[in-house]
N, C-alpha and C. Protein backbone atom coordinates (compact mmCIF):
# COMPACT_ATOMS: atom_id res chain seq x y z
N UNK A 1 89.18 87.89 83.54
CA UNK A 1 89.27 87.91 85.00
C UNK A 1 89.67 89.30 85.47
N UNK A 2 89.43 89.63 86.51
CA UNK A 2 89.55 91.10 86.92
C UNK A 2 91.86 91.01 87.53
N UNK A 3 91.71 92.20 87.59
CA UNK A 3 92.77 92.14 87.96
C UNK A 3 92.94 93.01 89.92
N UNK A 4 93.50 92.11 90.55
CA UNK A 4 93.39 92.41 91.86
C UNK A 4 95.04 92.90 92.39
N UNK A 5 95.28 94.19 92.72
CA UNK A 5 96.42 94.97 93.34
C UNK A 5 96.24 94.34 94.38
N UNK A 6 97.54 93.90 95.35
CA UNK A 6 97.66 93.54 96.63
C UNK A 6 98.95 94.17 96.99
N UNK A 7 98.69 94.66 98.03
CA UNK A 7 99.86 95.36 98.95
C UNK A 7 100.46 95.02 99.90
N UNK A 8 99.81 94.07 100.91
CA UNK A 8 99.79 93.88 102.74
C UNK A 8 100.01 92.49 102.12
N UNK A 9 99.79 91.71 103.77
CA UNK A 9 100.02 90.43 103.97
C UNK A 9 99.35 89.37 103.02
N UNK A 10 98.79 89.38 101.80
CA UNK A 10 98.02 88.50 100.62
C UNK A 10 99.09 88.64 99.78
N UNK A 11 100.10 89.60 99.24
CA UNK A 11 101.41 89.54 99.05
C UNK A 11 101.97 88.26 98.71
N UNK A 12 103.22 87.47 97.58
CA UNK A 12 104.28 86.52 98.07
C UNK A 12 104.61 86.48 99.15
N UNK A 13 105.14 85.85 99.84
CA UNK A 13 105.39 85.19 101.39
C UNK A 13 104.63 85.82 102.57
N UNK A 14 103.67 86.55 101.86
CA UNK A 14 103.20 87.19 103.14
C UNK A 14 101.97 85.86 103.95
N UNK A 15 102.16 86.06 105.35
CA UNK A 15 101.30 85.06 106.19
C UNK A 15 99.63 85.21 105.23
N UNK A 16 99.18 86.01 104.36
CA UNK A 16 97.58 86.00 103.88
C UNK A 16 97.68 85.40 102.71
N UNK A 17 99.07 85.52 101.87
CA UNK A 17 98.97 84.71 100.72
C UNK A 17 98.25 83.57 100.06
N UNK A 18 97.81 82.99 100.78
CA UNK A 18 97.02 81.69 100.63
C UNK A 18 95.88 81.78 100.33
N UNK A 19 94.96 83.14 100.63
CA UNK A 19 93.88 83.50 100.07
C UNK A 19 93.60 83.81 98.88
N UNK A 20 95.18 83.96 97.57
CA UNK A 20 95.04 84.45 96.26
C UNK A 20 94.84 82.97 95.77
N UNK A 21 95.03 81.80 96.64
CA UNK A 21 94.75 80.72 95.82
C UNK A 21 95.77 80.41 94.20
N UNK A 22 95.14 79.95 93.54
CA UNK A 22 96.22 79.41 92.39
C UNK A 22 95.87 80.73 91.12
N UNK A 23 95.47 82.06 91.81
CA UNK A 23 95.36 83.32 90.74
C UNK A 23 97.04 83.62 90.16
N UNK A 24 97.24 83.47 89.34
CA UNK A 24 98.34 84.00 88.45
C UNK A 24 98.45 85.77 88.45
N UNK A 25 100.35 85.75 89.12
CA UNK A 25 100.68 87.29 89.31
C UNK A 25 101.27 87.25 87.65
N UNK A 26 100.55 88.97 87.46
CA UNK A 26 100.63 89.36 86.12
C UNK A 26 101.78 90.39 86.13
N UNK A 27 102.05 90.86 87.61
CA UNK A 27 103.13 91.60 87.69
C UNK A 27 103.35 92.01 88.97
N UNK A 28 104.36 92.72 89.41
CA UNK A 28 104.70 93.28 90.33
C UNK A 28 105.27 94.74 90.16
N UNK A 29 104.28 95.79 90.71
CA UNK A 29 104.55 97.26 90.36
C UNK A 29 104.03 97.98 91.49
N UNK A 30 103.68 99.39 91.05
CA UNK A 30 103.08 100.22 91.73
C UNK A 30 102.36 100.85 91.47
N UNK A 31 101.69 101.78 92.28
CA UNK A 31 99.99 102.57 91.99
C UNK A 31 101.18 103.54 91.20
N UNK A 32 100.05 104.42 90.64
CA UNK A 32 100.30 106.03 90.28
C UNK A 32 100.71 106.55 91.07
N UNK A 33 101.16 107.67 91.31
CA UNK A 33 101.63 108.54 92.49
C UNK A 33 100.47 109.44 92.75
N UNK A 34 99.60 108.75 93.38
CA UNK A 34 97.81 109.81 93.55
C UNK A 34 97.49 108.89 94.92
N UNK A 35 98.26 108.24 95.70
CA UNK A 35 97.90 107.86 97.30
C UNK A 35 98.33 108.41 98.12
N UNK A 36 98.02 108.45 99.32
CA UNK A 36 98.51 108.10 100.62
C UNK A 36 99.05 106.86 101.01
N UNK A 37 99.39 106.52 101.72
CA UNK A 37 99.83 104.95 102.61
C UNK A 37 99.61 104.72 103.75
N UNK A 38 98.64 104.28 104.06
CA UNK A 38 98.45 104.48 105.47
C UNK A 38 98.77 102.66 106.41
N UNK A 39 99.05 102.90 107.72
CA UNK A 39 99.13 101.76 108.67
C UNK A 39 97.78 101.52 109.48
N UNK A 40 96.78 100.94 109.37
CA UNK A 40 95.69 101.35 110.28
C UNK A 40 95.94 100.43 111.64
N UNK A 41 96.29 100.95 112.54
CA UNK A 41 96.21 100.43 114.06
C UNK A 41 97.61 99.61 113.78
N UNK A 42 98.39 99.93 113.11
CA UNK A 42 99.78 99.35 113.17
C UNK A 42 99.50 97.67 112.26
N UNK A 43 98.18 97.01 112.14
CA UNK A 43 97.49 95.76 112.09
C UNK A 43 97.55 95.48 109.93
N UNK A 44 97.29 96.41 109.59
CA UNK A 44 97.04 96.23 108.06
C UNK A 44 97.11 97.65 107.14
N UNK A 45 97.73 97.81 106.12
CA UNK A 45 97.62 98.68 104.84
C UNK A 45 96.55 99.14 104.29
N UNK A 46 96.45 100.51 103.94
CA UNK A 46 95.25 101.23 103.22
C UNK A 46 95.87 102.24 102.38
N UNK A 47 95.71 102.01 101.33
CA UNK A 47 95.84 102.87 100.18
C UNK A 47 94.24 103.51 100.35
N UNK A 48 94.83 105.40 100.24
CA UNK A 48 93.65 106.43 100.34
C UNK A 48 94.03 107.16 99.02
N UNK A 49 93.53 107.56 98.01
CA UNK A 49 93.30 108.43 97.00
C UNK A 49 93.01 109.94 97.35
N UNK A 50 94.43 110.41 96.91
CA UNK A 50 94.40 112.07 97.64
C UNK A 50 95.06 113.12 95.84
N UNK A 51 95.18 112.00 95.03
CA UNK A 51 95.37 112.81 93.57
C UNK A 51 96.33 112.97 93.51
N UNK A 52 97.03 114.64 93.07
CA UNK A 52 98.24 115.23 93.48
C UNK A 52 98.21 115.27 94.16
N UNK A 53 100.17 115.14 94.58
CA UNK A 53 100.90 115.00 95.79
C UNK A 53 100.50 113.65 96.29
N UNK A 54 100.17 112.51 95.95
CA UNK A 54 100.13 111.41 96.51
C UNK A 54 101.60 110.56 96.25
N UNK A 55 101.57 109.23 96.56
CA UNK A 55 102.58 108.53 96.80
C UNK A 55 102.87 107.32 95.93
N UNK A 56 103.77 106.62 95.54
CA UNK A 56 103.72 105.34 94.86
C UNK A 56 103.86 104.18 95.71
N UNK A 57 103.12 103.32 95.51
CA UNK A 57 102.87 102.34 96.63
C UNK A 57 102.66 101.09 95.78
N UNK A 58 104.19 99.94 96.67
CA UNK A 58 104.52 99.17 96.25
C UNK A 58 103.55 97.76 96.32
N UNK A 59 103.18 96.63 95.07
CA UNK A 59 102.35 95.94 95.11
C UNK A 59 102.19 94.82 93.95
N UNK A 60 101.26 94.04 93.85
CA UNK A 60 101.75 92.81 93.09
C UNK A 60 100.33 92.57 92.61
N UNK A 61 100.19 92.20 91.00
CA UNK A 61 98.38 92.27 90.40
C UNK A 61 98.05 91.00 90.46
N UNK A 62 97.29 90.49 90.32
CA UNK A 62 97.15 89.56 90.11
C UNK A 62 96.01 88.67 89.36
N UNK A 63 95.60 88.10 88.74
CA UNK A 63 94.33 87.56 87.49
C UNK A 63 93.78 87.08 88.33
N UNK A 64 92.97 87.27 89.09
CA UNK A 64 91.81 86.65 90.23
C UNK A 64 90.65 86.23 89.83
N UNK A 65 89.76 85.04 89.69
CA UNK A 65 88.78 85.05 89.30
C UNK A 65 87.88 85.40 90.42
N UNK A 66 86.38 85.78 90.12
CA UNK A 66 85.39 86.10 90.61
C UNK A 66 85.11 85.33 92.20
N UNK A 67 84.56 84.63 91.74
CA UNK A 67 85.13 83.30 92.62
C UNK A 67 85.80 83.33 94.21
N UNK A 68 86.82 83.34 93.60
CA UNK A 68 87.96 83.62 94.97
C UNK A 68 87.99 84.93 95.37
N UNK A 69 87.42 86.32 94.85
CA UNK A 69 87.59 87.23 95.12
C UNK A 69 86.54 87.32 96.30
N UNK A 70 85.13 87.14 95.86
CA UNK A 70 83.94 86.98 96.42
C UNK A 70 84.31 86.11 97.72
N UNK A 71 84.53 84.92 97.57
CA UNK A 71 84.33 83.43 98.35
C UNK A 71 85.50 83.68 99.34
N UNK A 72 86.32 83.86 99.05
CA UNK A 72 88.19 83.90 99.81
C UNK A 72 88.55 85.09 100.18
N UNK A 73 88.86 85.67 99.07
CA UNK A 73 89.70 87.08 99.47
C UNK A 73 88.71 88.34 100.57
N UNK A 74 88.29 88.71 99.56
CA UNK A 74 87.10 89.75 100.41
C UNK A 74 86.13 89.53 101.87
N UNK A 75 85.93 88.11 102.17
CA UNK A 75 84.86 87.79 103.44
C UNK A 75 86.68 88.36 104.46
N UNK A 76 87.66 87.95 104.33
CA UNK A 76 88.93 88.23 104.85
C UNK A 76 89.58 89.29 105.46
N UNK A 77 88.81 90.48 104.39
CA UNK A 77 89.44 92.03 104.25
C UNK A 77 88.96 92.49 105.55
N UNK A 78 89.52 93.41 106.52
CA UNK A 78 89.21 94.17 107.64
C UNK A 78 88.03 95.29 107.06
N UNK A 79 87.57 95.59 108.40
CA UNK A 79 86.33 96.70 108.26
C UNK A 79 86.32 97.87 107.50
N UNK A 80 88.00 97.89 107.94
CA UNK A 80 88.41 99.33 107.57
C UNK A 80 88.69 99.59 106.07
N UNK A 81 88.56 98.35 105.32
CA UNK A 81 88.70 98.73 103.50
C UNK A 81 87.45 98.52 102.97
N UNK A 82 87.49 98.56 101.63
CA UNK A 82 86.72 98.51 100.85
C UNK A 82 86.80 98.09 99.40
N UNK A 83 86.40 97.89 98.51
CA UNK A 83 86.82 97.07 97.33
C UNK A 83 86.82 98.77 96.41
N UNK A 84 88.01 98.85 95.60
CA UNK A 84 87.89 100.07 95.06
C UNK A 84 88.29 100.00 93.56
N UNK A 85 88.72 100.75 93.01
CA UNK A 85 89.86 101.08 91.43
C UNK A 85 90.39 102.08 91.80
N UNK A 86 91.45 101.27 91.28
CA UNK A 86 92.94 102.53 91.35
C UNK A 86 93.84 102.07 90.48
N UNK A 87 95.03 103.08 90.21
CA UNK A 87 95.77 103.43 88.55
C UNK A 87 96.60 102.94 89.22
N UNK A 88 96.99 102.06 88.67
CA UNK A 88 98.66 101.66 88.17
C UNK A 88 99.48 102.64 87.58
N UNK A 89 101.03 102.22 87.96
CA UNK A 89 102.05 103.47 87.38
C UNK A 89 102.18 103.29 86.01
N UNK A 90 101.84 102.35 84.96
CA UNK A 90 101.92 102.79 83.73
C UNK A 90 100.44 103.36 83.27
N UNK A 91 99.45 103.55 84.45
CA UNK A 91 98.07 104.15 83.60
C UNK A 91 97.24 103.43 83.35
N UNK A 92 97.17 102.12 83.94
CA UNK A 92 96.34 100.83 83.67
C UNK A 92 95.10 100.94 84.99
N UNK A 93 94.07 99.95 85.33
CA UNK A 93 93.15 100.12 86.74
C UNK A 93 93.54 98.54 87.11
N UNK A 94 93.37 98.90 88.37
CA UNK A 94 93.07 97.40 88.63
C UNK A 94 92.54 97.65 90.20
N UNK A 95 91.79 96.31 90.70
CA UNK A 95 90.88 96.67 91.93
C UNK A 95 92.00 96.43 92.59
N UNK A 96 91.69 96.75 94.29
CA UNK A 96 92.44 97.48 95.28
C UNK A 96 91.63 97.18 96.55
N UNK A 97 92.19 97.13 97.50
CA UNK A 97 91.27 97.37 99.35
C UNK A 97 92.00 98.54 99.50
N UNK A 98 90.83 99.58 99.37
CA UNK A 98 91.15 101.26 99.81
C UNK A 98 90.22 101.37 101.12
N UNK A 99 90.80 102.00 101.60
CA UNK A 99 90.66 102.93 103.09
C UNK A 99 89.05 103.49 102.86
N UNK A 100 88.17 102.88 103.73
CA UNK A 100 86.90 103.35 103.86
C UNK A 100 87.00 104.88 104.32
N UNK A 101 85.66 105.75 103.56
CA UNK A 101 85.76 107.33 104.07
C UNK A 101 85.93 107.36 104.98
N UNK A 102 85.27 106.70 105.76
CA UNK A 102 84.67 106.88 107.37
C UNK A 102 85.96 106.69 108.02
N UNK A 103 86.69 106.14 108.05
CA UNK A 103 88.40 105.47 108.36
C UNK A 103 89.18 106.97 108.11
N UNK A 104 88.72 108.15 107.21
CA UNK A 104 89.54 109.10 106.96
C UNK A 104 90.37 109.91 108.39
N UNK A 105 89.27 109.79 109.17
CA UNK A 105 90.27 110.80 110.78
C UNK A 105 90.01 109.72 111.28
N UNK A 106 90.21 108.59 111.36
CA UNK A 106 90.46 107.71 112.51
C UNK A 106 92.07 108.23 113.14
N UNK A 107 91.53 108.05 114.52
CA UNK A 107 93.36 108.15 114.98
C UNK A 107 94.07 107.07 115.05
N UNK A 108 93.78 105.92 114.25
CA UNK A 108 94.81 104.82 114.08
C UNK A 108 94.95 104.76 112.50
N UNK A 109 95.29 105.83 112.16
CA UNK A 109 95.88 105.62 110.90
C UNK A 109 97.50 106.51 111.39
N UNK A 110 98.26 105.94 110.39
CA UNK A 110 99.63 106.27 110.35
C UNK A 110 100.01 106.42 109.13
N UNK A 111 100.78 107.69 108.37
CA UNK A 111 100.65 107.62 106.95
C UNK A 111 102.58 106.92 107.08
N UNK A 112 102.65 106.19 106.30
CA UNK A 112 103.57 105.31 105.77
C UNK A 112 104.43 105.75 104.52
N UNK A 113 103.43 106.59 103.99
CA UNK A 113 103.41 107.04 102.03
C UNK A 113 105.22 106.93 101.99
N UNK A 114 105.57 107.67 103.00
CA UNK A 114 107.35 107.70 102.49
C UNK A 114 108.18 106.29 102.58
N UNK A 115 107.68 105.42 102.90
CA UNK A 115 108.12 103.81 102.82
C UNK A 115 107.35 103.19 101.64
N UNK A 116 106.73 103.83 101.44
CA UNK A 116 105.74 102.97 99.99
C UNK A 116 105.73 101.76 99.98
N UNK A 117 106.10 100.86 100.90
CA UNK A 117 105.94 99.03 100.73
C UNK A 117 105.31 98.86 102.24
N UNK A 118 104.66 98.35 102.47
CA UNK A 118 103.79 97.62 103.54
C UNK A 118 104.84 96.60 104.40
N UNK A 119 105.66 95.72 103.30
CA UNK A 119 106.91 95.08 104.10
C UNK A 119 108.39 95.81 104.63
N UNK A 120 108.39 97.07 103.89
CA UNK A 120 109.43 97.55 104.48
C UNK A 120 108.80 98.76 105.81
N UNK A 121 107.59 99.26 105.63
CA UNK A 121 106.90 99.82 106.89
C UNK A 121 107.45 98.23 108.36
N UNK A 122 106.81 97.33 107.89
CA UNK A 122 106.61 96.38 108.97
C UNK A 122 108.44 95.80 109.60
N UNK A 123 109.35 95.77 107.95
CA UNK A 123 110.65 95.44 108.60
C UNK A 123 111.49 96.28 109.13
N UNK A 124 110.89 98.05 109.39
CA UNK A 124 111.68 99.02 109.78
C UNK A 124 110.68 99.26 111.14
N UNK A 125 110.28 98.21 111.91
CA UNK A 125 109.59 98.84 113.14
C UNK A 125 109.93 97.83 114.16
């Protein structure tokens, strides 16, 4: 089964949770330090891939089958992501909803990177 990074509201207790369905969390960690963090329109999380000097950004994997990724999760995802790969902090991949190019100068992005959690962006506002 693939392994699916979640950051935002698909999260434990987060209100989207319900879309991971009965997928088994394999852990709870963080990217590499090669993001950004962004807030798009204050509404949802985007991890952007900027290499060095990026950020560690807090998140939870999870064993997703095909299935629910396709059928559930993804018809779900906002405009503004995209299905991607990105490194985990011990050096591992796992898929991700990254920040579409086109989303790069939108003026509703907000970089977050120095809060690195999506729930502590949302409980410090």
């Amino acid at each position: 089964m693939p392994r699916m990074f979640l950051n935002g509201t698909a999260m434990a207790g987060g209100a989207d949770h319900h879309l991971v369905g009965d997928a088994p969390l394999v852990a709870k960690t963080r990217t590499a330090p090669r993001y950004r963090f962004h807030a798009v329109a204050d509404a949802y999380p985007a991890l952007e891939y900027v290499g060095d000097g990026g950020a560690r950004v807090v998140g939870e994997v999870y064993d997703m089958p095909y299935e629910q990724l396709r059928e559930v999760l993804l018809p779900g995802e906002p405009d503004g992501l995209e299905l991607g790969v990105i490194e985990l902090e011990d050096g591992s991949g796992a898929l991700a909803m990254v920040l579409r190019r086109v989303y790069r100068a939108a003026p509703t992005l907000t970089d977050i990177s120095e809060t690195g959690s999506w729930r502590d962006y949302k409980e410090g506002r």
